[in-house]
C-alpha atoms as a PDB file:
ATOM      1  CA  UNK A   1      13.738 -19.754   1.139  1.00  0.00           C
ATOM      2  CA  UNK A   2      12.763 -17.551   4.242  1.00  0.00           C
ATOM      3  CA  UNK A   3      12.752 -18.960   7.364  1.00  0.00           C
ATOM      4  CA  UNK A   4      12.016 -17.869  10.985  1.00  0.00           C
ATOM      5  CA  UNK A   5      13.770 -20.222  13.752  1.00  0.00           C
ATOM      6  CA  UNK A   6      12.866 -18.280  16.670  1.00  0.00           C
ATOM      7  CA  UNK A   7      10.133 -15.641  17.151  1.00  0.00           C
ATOM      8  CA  UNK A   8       9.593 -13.251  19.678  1.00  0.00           C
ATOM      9  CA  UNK A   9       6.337 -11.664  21.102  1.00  0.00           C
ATOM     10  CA  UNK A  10       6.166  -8.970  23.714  1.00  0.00           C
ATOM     11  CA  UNK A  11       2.951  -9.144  25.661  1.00  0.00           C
ATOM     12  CA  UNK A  12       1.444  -6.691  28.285  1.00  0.00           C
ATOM     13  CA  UNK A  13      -1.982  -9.189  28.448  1.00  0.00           C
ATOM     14  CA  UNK A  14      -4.196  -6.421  26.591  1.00  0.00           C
ATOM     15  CA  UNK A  15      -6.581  -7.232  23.820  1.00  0.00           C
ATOM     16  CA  UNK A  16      -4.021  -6.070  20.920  1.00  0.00           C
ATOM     17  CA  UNK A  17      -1.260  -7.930  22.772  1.00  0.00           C
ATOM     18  CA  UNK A  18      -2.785 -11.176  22.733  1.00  0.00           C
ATOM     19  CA  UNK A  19      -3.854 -10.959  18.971  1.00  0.00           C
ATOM     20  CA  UNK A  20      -0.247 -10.656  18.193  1.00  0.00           C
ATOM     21  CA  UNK A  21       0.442 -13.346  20.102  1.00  0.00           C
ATOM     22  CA  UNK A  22      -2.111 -15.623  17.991  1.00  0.00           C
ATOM     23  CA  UNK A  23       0.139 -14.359  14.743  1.00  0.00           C
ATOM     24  CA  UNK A  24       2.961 -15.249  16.107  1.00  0.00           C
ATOM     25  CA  UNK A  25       1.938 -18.665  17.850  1.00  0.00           C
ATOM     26  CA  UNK A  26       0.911 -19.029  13.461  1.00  0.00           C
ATOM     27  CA  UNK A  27       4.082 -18.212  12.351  1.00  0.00           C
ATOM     28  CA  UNK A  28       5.739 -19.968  14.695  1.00  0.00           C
ATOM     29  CA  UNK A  29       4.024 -23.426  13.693  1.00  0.00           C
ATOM     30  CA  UNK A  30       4.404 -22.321   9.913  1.00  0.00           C
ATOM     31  CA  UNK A  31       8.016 -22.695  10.409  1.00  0.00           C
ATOM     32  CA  UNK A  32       8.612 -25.205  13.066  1.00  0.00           C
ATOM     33  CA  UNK A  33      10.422 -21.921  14.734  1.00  0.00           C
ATOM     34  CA  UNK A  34      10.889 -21.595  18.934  1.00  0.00           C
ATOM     35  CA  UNK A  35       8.932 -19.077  20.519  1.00  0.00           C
ATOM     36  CA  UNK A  36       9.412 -16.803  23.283  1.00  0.00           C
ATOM     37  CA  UNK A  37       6.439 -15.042  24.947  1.00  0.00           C
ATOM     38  CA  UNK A  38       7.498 -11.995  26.650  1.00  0.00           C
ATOM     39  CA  UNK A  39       6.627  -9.429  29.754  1.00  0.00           C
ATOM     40  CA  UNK A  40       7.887  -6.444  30.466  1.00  0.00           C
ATOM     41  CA  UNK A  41       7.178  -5.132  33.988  1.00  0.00           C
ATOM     42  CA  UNK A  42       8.543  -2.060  35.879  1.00  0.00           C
ATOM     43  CA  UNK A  43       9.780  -3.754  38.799  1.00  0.00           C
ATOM     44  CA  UNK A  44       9.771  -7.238  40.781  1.00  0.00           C
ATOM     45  CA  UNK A  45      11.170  -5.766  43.721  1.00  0.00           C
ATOM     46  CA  UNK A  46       9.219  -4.139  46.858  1.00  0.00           C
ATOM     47  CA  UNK A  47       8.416  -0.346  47.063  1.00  0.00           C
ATOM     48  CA  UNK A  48       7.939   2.047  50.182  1.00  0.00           C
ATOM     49  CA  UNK A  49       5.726   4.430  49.572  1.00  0.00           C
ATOM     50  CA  UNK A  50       5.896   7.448  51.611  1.00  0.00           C
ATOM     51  CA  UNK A  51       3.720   8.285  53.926  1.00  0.00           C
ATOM     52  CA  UNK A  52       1.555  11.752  54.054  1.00  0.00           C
ATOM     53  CA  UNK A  53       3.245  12.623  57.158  1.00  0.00           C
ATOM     54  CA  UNK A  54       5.842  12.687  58.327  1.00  0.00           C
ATOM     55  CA  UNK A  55       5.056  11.018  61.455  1.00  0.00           C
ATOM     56  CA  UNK A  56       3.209   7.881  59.488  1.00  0.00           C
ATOM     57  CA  UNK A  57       4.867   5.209  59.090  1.00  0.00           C
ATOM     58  CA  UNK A  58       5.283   4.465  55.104  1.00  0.00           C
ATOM     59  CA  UNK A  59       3.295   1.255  52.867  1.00  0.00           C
ATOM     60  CA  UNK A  60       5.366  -0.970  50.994  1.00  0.00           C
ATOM     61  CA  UNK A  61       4.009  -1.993  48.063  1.00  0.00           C
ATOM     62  CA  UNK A  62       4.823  -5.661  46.802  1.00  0.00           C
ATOM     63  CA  UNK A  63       4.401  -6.069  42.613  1.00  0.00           C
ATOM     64  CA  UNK A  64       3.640  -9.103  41.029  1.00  0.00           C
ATOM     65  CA  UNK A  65       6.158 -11.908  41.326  1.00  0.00           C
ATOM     66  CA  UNK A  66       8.255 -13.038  38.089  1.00  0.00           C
ATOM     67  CA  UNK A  67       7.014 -16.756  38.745  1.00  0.00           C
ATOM     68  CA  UNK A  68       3.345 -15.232  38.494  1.00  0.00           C
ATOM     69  CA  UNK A  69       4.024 -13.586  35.186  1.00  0.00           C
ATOM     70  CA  UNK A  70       5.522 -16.693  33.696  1.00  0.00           C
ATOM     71  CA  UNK A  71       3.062 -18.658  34.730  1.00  0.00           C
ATOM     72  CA  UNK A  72       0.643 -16.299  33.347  1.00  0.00           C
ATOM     73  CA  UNK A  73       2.588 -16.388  29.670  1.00  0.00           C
ATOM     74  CA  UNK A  74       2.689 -19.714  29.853  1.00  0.00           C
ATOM     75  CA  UNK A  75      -1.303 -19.853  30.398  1.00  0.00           C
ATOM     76  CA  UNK A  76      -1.438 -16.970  27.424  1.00  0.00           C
ATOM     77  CA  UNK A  77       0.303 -18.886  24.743  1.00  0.00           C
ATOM     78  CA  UNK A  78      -1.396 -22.429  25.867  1.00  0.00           C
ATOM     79  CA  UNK A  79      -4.423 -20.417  24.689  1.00  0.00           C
ATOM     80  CA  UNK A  80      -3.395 -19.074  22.031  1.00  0.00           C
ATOM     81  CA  UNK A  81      -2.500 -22.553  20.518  1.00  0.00           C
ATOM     82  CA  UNK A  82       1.102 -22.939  20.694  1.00  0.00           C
ATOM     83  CA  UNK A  83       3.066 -26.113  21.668  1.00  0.00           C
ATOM     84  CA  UNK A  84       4.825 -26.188  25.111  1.00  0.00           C
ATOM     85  CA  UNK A  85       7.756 -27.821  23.815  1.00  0.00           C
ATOM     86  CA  UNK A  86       8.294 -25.164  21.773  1.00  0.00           C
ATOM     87  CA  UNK A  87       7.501 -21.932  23.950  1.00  0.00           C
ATOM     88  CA  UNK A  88       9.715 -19.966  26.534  1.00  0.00           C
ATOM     89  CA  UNK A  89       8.475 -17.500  28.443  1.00  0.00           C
ATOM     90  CA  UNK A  90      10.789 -14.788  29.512  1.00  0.00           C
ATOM     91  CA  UNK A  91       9.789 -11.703  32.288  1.00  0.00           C
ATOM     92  CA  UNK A  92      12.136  -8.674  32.748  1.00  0.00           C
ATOM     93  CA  UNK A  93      12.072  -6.030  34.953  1.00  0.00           C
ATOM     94  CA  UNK A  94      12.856  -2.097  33.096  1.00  0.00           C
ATOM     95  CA  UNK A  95      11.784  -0.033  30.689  1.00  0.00           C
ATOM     96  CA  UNK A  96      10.336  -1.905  27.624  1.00  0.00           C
ATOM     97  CA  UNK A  97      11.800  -0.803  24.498  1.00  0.00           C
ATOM     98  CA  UNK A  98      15.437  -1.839  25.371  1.00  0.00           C
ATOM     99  CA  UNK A  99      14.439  -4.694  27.196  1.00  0.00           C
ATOM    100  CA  UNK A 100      13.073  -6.197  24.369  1.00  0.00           C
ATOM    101  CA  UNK A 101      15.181  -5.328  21.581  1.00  0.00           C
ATOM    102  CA  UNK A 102      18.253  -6.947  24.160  1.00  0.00           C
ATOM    103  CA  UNK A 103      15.992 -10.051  23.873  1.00  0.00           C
ATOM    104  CA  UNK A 104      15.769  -9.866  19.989  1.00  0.00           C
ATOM    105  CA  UNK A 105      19.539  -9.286  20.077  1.00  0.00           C
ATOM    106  CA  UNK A 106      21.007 -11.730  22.444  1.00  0.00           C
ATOM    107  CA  UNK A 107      18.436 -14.521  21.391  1.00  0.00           C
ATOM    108  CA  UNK A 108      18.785 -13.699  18.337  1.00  0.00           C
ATOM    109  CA  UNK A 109      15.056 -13.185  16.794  1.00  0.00           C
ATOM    110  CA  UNK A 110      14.923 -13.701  13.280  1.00  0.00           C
ATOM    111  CA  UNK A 111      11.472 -12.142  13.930  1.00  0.00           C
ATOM    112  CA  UNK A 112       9.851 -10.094  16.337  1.00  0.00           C
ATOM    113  CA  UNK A 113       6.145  -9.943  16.747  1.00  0.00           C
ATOM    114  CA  UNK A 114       4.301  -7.125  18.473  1.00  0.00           C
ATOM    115  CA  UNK A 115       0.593  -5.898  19.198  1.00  0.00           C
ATOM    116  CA  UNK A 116       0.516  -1.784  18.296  1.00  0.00           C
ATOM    117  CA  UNK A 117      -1.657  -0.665  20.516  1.00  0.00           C
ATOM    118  CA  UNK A 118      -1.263  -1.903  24.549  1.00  0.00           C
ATOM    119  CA  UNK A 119      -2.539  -1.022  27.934  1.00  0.00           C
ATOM    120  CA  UNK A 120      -0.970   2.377  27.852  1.00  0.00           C
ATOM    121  CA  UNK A 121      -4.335   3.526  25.823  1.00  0.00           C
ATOM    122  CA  UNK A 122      -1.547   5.431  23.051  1.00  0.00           C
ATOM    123  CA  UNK A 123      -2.993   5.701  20.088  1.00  0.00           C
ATOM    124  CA  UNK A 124      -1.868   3.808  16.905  1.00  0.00           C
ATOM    125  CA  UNK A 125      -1.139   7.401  15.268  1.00  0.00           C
ATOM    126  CA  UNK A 126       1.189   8.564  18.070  1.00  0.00           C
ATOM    127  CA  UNK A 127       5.185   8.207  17.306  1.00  0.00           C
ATOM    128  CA  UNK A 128       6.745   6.710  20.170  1.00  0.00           C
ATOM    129  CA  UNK A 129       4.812   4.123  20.859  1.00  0.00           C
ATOM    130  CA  UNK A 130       6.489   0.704  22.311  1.00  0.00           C
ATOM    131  CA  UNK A 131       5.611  -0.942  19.131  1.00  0.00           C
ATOM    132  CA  UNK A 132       6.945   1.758  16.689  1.00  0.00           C
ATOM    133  CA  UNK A 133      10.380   2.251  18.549  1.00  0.00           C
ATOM    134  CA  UNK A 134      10.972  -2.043  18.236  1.00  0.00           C
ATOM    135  CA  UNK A 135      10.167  -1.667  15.016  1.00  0.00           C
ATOM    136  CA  UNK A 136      12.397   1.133  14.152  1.00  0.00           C
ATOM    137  CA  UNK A 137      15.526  -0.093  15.837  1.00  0.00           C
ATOM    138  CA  UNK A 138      14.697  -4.003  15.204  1.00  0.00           C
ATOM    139  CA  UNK A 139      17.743  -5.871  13.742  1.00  0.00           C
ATOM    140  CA  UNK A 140      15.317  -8.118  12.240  1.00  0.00           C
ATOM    141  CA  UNK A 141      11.983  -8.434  10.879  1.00  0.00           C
ATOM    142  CA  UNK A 142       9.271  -6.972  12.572  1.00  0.00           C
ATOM    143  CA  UNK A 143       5.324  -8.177  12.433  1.00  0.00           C
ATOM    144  CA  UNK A 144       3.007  -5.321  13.693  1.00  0.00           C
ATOM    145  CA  UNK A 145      -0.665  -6.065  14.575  1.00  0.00           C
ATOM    146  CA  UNK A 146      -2.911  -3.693  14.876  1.00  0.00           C
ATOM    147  CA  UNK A 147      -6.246  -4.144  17.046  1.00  0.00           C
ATOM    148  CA  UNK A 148      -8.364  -4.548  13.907  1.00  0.00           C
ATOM    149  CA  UNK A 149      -6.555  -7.884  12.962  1.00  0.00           C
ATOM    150  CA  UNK A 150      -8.961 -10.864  13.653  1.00  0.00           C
ATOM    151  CA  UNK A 151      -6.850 -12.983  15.131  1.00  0.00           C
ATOM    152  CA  UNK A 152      -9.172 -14.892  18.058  1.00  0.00           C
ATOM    153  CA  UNK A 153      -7.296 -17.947  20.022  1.00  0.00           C
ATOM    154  CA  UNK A 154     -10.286 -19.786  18.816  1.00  0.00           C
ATOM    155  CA  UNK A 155     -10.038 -19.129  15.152  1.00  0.00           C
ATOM    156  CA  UNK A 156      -6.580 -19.908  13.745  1.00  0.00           C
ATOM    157  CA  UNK A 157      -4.784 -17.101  11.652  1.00  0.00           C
ATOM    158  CA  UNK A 158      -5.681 -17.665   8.127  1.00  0.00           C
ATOM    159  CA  UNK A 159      -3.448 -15.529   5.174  1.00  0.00           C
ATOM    160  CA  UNK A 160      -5.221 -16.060   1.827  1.00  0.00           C
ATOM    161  CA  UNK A 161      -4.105 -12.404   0.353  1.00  0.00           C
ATOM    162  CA  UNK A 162      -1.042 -11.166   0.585  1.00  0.00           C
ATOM    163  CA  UNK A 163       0.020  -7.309  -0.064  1.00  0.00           C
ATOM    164  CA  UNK A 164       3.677  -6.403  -0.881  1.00  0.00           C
ATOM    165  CA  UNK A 165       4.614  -2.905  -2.336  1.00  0.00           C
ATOM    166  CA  UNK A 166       7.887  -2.735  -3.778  1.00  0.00           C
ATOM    167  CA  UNK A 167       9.949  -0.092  -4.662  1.00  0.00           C
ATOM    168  CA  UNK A 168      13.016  -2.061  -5.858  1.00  0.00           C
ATOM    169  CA  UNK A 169      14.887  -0.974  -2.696  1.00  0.00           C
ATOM    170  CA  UNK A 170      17.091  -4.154  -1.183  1.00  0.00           C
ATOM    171  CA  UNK A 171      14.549  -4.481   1.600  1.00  0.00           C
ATOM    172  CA  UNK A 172      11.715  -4.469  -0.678  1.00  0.00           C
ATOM    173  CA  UNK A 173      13.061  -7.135  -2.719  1.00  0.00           C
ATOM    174  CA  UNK A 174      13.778  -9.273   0.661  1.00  0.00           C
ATOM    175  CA  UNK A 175      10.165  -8.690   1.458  1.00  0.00           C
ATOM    176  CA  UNK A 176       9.233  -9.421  -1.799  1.00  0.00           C
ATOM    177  CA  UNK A 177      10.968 -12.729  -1.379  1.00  0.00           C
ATOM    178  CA  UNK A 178       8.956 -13.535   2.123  1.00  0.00           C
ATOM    179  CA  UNK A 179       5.860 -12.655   0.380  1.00  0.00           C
ATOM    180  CA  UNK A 180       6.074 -15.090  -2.372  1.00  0.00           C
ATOM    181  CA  UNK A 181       7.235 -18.081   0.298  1.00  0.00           C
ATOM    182  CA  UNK A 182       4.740 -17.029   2.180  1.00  0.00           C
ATOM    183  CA  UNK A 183       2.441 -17.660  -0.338  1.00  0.00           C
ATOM    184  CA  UNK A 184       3.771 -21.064  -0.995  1.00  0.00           C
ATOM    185  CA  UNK A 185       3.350 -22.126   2.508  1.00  0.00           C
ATOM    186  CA  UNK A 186      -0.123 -20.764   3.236  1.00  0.00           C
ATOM    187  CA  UNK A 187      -0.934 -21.496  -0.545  1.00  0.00           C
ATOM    188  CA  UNK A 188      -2.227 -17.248  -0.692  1.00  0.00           C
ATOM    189  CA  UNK A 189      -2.666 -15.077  -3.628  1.00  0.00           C
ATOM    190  CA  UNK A 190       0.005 -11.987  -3.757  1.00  0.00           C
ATOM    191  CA  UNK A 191      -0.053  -9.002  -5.196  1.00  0.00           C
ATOM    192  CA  UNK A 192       2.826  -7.457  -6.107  1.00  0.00           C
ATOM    193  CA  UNK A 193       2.363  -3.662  -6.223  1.00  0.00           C
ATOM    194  CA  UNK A 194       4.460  -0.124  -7.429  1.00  0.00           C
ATOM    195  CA  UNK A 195       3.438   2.994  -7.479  1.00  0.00           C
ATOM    196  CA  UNK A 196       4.863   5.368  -9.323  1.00  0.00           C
ATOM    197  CA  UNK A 197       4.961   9.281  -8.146  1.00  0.00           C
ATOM    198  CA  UNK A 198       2.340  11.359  -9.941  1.00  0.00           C
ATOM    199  CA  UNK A 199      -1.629  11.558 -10.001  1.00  0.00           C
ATOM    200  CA  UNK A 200      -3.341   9.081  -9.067  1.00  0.00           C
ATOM    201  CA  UNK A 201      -5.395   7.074 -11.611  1.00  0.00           C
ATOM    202  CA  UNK A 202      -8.590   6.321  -9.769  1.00  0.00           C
ATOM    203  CA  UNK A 203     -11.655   7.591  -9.589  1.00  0.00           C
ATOM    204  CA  UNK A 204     -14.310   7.661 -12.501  1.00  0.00           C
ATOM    205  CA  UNK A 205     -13.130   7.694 -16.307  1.00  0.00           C
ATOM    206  CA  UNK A 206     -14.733  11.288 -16.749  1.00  0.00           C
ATOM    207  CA  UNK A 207     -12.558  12.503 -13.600  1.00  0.00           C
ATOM    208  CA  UNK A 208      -9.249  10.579 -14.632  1.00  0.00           C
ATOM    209  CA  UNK A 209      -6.654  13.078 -15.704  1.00  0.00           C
ATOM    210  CA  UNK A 210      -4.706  11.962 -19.191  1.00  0.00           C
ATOM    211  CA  UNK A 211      -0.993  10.534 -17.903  1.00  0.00           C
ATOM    212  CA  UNK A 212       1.848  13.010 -19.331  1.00  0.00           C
ATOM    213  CA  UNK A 213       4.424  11.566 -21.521  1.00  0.00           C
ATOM    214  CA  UNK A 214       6.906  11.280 -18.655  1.00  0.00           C
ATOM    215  CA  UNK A 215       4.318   9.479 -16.300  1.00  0.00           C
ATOM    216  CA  UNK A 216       3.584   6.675 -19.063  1.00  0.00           C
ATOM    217  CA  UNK A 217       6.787   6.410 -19.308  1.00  0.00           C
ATOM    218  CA  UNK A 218       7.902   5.705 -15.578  1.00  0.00           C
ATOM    219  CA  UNK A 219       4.521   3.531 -15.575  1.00  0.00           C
ATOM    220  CA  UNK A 220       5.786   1.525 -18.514  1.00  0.00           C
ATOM    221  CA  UNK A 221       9.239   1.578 -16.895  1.00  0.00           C
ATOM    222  CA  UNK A 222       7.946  -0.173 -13.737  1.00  0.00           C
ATOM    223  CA  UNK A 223       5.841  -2.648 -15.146  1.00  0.00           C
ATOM    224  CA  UNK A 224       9.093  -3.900 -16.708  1.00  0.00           C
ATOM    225  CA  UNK A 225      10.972  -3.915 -13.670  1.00  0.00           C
ATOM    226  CA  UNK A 226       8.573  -5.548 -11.627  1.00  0.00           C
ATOM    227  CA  UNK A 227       8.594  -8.074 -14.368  1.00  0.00           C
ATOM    228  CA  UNK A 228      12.093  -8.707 -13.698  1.00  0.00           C
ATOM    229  CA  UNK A 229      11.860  -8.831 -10.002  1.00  0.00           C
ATOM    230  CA  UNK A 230       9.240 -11.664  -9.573  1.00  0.00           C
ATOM    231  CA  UNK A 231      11.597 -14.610  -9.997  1.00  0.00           C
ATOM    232  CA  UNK A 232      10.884 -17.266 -12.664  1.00  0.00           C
ATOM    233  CA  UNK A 233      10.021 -19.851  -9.678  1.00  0.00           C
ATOM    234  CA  UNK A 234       6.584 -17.462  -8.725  1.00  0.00           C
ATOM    235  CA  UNK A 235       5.250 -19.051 -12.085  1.00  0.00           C
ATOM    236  CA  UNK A 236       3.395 -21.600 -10.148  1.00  0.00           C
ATOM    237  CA  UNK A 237       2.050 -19.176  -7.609  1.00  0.00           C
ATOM    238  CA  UNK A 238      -1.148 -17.049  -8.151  1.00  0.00           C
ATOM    239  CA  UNK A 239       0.955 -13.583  -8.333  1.00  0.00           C
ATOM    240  CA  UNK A 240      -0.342 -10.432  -9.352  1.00  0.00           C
ATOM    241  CA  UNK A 241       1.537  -7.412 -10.464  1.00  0.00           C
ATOM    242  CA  UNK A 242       0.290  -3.888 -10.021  1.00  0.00           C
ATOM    243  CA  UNK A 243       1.629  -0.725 -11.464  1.00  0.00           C
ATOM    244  CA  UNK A 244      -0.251   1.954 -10.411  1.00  0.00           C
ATOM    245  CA  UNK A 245       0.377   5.996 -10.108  1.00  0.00           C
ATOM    246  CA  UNK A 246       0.024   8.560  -7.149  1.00  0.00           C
ATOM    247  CA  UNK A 247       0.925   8.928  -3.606  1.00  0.00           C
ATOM    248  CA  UNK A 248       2.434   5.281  -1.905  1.00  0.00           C
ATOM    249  CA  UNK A 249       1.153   5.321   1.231  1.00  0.00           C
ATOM    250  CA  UNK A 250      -2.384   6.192  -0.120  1.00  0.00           C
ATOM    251  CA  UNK A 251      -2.115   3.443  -2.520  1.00  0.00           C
ATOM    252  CA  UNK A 252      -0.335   0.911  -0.425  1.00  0.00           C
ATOM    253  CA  UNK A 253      -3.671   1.409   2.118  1.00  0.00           C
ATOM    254  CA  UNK A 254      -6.502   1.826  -0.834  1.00  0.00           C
ATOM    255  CA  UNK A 255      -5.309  -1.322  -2.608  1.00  0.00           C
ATOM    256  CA  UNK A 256      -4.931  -3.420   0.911  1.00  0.00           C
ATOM    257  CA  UNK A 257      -8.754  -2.007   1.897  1.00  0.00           C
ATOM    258  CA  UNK A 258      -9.593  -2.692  -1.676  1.00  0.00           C
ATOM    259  CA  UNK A 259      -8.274  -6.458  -1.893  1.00  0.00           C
ATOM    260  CA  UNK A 260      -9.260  -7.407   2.014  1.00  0.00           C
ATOM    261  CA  UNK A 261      -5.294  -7.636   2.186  1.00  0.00           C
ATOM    262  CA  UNK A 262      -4.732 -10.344   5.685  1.00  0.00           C
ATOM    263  CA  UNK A 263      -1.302  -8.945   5.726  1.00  0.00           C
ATOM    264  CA  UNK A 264       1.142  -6.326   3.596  1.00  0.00           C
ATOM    265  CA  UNK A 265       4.895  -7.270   3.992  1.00  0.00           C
ATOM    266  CA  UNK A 266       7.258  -4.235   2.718  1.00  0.00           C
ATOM    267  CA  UNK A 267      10.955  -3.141   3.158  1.00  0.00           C
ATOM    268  CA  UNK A 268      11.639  -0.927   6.201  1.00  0.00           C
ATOM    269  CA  UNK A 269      14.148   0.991   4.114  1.00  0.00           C
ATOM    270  CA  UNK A 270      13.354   3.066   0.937  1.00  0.00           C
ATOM    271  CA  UNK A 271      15.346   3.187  -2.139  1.00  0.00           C
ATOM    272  CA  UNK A 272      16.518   6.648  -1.238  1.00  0.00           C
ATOM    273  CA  UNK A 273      18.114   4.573   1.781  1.00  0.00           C
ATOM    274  CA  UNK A 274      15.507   6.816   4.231  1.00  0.00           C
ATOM    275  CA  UNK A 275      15.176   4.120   7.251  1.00  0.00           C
ATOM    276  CA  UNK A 276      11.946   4.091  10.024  1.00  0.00           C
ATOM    277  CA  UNK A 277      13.859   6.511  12.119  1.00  0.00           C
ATOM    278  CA  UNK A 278      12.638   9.464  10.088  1.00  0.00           C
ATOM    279  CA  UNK A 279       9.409  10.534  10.534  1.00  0.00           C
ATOM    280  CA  UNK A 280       7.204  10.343   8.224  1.00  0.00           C
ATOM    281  CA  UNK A 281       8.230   7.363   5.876  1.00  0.00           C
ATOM    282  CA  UNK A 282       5.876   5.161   3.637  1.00  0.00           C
ATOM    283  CA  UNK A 283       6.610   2.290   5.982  1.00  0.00           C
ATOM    284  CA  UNK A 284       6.052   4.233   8.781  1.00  0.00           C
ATOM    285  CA  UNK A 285       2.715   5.466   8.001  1.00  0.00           C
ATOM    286  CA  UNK A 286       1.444   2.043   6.619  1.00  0.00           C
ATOM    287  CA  UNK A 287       2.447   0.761   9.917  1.00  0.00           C
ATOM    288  CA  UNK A 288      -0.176   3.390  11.668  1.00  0.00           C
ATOM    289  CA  UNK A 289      -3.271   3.271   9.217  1.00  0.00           C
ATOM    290  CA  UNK A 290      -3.374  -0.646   8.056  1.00  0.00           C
ATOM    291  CA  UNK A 291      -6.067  -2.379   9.110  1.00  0.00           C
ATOM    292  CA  UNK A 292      -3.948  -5.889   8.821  1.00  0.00           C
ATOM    293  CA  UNK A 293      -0.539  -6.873   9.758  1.00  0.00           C
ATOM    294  CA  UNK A 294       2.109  -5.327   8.647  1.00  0.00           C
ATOM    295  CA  UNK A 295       5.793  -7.415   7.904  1.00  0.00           C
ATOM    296  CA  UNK A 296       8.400  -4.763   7.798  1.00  0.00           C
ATOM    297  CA  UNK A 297      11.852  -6.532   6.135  1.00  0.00           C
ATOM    298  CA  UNK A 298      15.485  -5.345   6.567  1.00  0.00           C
ATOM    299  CA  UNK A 299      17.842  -4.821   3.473  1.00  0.00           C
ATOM    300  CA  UNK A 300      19.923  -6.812   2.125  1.00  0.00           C
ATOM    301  CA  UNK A 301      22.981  -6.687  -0.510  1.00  0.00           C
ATOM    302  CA  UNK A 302      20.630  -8.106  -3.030  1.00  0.00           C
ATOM    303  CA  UNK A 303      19.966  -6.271  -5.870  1.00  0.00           C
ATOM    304  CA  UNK A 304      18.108  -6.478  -9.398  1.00  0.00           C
ATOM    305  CA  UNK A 305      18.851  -4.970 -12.476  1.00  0.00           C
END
């Protein structure tokens, strides 16, 4: 069984920010895990500005104080629900990326929970982004939540449908095996999905293109290996399994629009072993263009025949 003992959350205090932490506050009480609420800022210490001339004397400028941004995390997960007992909140001075993922490390977070969009205005779509750069170097799972998640302090987090595309990959079959405990804990519905490279079978029956031999084939080829990858102990869970053909990201997106998906969990590591540090990968671009949380899972030696 998966379990998270302590989760991390970066905040800034924007909008997106504090949704995550409302996910993560959920998770945290779904597994009885610690928490730590965290803020980056770029300094604690006093700045002298210089003055326009050279005869002025200079301003120093004093930032917030660390004790003010504690208390202020504090005060940010108390409203987002989560037990003091259980919280820590944690304020750094630096540059964010590596200040957090030294946090994750020297913890350790089994999972790390972050908002994708802060109060740097980036777009989602834009590569380098805080939230993309934790979740590409991560040594753990990694829980991205994008502004469109409805996740208000005063409505608890509620996962009824759960999304997980596999591609038989070890970290697909690890998030395969959140998904369905997941789904035991929050008693959701999962569906289990592949997609297969080739044309895409949507779209009306008089625009559907007949599958070639080979296509049937791979189709007929994943149904029975997804089969074999939901374990015998998903019998008592409502689990779907979807084989579908055509491009994965498009699917991965049409099927999570299609179903209302509250969150898609999926391997951060292909089974061609292509990790999120190259552009362009399925997980990558789920990550950008869900509308729901996205669980990204590290591999494992697990495998399936």
């Amino acid at each position: 069984m998966v379990t998270f003992r302590q989760v991390l959350c970066p905040i800034d205090f924007s909008e997106p920010s504090k949704r995550a932490l409302a996910y993560a506050v959920a998770f945290a009480d779904w597994h009885k895990a610690r928490l730590t609420v965290m803020h980056v800022a770029p300094t604690f210490e006093p700045a002298l500005v210089p003055p326009v001339r050279y005869d002025e004397p200079g301003d120093v400028v004093f930032p917030v104080q660390r004790e003010e941004v504690l208390d202020a995390l504090r005060r940010a997960a108390k409203a987002a629900g989560a037990s003091p007992s259980r919280v820590e909140a944690v304020a750094e001075a630096g540059d964010p990326v590596p200040m957090i993922l030294d946090q994750a490390v020297s913890w350790p977070a089994d999972l790390v929970v972050i908002g994708t969009q802060g109060r740097s205005g980036l777009d989602r779509a834009l590569l380098g982004s805080v939230a993309e750069r934790v979740m590409q170097k991560a040594p753990c799972a990694v829980l991205t939540v994008p502004p469109a998640a409805h996740a208000a302090s005063a409505s608890p987090v509620a996962i009824r449908r759960i999304l997980c595309p596999v591609d038989f990959s070890p970290s697909s079959l690890v998030a395969l095996g959140f998904a369905l405990d997941m789904a035991r804990q929050v008693h959701a519905a999962v569906t289990v999905l592949h997609v297969v490279d080739g044309p895409a079978e949507s779209g009306p029956p008089a625009h559907t293109q007949p599958v070639a031999p080979e296509s049937a084939s791979l189709l007929a080829d994943g149904r029975a290996r997804l089969q074999a990858a939901v374990p015998a102990e998903a019998a008592g869970l409502q689990v779907a399994q979807v084989v579908v053909a055509g491009h994965a990201t498009r699917e991965i997106l049409r099927h999570a629009a299609e179903e209302d998906s509250d969150i898609i969990l999926m391997g951060a590591q292909g089974r061609e072993g292509i990790g999120l540090t190259l552009l362009g990968s399925t997980t990558e671009r789920v990550v950008r263009d869900a509308a729901c949380p996205v669980l990204t899972a590290r591999g494992v030696a697990v495998s399936l025949a």
